[in-house]
Each structure stands twice: as C-alpha cells, then as structure tokens.
C-alpha atoms as a PDB file:
ATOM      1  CA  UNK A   1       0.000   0.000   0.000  1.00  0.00           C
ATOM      2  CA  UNK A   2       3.023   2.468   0.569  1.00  0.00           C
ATOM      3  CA  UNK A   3       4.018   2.426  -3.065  1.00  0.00           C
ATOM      4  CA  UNK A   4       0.348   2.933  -4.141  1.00  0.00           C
ATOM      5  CA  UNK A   5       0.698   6.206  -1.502  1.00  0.00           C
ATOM      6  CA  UNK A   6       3.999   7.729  -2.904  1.00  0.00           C
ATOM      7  CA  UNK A   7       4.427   6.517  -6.559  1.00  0.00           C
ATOM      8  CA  UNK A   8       1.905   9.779  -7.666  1.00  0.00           C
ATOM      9  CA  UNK A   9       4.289  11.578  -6.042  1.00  0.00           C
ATOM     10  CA  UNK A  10       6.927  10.832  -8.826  1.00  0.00           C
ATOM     11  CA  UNK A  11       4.555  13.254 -11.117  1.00  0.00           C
ATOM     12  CA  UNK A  12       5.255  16.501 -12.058  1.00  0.00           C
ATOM     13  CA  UNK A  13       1.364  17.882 -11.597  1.00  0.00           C
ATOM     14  CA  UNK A  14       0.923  15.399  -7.940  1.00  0.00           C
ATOM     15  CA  UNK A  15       2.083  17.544  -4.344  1.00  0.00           C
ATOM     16  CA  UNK A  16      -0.222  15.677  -1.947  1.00  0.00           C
ATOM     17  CA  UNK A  17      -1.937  11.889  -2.146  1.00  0.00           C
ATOM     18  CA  UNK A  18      -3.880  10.431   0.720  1.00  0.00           C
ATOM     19  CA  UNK A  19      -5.714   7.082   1.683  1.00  0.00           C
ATOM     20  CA  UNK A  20      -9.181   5.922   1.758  1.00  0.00           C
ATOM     21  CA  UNK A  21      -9.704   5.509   4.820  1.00  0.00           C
ATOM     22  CA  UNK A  22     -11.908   2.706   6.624  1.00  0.00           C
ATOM     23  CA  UNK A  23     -13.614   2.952   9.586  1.00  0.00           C
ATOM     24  CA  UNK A  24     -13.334  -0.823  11.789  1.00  0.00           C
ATOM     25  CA  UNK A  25     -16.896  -1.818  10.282  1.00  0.00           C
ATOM     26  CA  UNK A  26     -15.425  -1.856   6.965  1.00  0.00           C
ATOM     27  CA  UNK A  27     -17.227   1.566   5.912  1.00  0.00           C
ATOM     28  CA  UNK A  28     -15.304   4.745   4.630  1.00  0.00           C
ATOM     29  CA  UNK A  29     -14.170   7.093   6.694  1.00  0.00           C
ATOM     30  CA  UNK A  30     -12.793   9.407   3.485  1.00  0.00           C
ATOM     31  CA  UNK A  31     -11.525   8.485   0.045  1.00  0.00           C
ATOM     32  CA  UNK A  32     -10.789  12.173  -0.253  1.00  0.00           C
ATOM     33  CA  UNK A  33     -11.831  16.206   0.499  1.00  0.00           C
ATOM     34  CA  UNK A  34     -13.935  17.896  -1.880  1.00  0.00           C
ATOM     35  CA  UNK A  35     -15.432  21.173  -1.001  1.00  0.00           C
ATOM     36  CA  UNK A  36     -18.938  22.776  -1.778  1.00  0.00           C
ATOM     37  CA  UNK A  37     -20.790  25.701  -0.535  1.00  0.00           C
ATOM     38  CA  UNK A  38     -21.153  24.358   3.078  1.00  0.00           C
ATOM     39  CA  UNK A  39     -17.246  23.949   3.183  1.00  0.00           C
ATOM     40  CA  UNK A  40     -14.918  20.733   3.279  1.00  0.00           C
ATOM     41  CA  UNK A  41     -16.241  17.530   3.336  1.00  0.00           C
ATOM     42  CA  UNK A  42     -14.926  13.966   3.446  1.00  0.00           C
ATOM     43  CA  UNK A  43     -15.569  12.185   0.018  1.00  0.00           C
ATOM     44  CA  UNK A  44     -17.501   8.554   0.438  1.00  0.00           C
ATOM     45  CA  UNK A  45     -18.328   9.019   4.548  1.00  0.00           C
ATOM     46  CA  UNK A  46     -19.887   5.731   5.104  1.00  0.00           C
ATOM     47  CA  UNK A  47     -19.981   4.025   2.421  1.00  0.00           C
ATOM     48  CA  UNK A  48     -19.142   0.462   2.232  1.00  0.00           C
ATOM     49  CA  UNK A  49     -15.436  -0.050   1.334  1.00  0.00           C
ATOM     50  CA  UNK A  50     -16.529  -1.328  -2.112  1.00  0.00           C
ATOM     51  CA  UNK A  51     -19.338   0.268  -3.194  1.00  0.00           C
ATOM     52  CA  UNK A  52     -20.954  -0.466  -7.078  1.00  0.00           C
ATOM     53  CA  UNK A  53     -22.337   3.312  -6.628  1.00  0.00           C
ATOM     54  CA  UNK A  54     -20.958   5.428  -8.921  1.00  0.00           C
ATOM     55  CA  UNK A  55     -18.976   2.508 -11.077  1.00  0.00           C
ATOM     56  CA  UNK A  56     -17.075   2.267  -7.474  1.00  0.00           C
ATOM     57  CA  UNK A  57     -15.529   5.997  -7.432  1.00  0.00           C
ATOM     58  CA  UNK A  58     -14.095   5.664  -4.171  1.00  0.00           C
ATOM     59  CA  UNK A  59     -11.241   3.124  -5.004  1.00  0.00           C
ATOM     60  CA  UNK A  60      -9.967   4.931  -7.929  1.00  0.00           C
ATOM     61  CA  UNK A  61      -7.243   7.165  -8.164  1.00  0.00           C
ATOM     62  CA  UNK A  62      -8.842  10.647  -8.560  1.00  0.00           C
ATOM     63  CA  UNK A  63      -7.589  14.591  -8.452  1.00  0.00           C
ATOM     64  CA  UNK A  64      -8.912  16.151  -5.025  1.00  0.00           C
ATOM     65  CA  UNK A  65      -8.477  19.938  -3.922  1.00  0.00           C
ATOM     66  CA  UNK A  66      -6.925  18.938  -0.525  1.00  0.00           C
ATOM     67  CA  UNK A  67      -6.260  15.331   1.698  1.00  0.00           C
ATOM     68  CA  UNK A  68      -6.503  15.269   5.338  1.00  0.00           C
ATOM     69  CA  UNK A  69      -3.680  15.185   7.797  1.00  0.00           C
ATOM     70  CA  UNK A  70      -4.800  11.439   8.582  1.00  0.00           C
ATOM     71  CA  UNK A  71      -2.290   9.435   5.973  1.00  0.00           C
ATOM     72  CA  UNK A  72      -1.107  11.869   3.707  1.00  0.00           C
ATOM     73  CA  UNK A  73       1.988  11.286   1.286  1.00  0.00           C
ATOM     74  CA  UNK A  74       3.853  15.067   0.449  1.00  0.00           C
ATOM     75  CA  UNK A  75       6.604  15.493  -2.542  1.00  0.00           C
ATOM     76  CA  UNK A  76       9.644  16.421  -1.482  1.00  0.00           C
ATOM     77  CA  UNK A  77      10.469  20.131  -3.012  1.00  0.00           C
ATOM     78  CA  UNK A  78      13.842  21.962  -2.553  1.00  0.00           C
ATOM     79  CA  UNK A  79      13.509  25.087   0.383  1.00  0.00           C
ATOM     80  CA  UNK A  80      15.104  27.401  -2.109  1.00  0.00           C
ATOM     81  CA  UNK A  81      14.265  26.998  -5.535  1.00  0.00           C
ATOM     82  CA  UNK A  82      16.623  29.184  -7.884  1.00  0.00           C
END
C-alpha cells in the first residue's frame, strides 16, 4: 500500500496523495476532500469499502483539492528553488 501512496508523487502535476480511509466496520471514513458551498467535506463518509455506486468511485485514483492530515503522502520540493 506504501508504493500505491507515494508513486503519484513521482509526477510533475501530484504535491499531496492520501488514503481511503476505513472505519473498523469496513465503511469509509474518506476516500478524499472535496469542497462545496457548506465547506470541506470527506468524500464517500460511510460508504461500504466497495461500493458499485458510482462505477465504485471511491477506489480509484482521482484529483482532489486537498487530503486530510490522517495518511497523507507530500513530494519532497527543494527550500530554495533558484
């Protein structure tokens, strides 16, 4: 699961990546943030951990405005960049 966390990070457009999360029960906790006019909100919140809804959005790799703090994956950029 680690390489499935940081290989993104080898991309050129990728600074973040985070985990779906599961909650014991086998629900989601978050397979991402997305943000509407209420503010932030987990993506998939209790869900099953494979769901058919939406041709099972929640286990694929998808672009996301921010990931939590939970189990988050960061590129490694240089402090000064000339």
């Amino acid at each position: 699961w680690l390489e499935c966390l940081l290989g993104p990070c080898l991309r050129k457009d990728v600074g973040a990546v985070g985990a779906k999360l599961l909650y014991p029960d086998g629900t989601i906790q978050h397979a991402g943030v997305g943000f509407h006019r209420a503010g932030p909100d987990h993506i998939g919140h209790l869900l099953p951990a494979k769901t058919l809804d939406y041709y099972d959005f929640v286990s694929l790799a998808q672009d996301y405005t921010a990931v939590t703090g939970a189990c988050p994956s960061y590129k490694a950029l240089p402090l000064f960049i000339k």
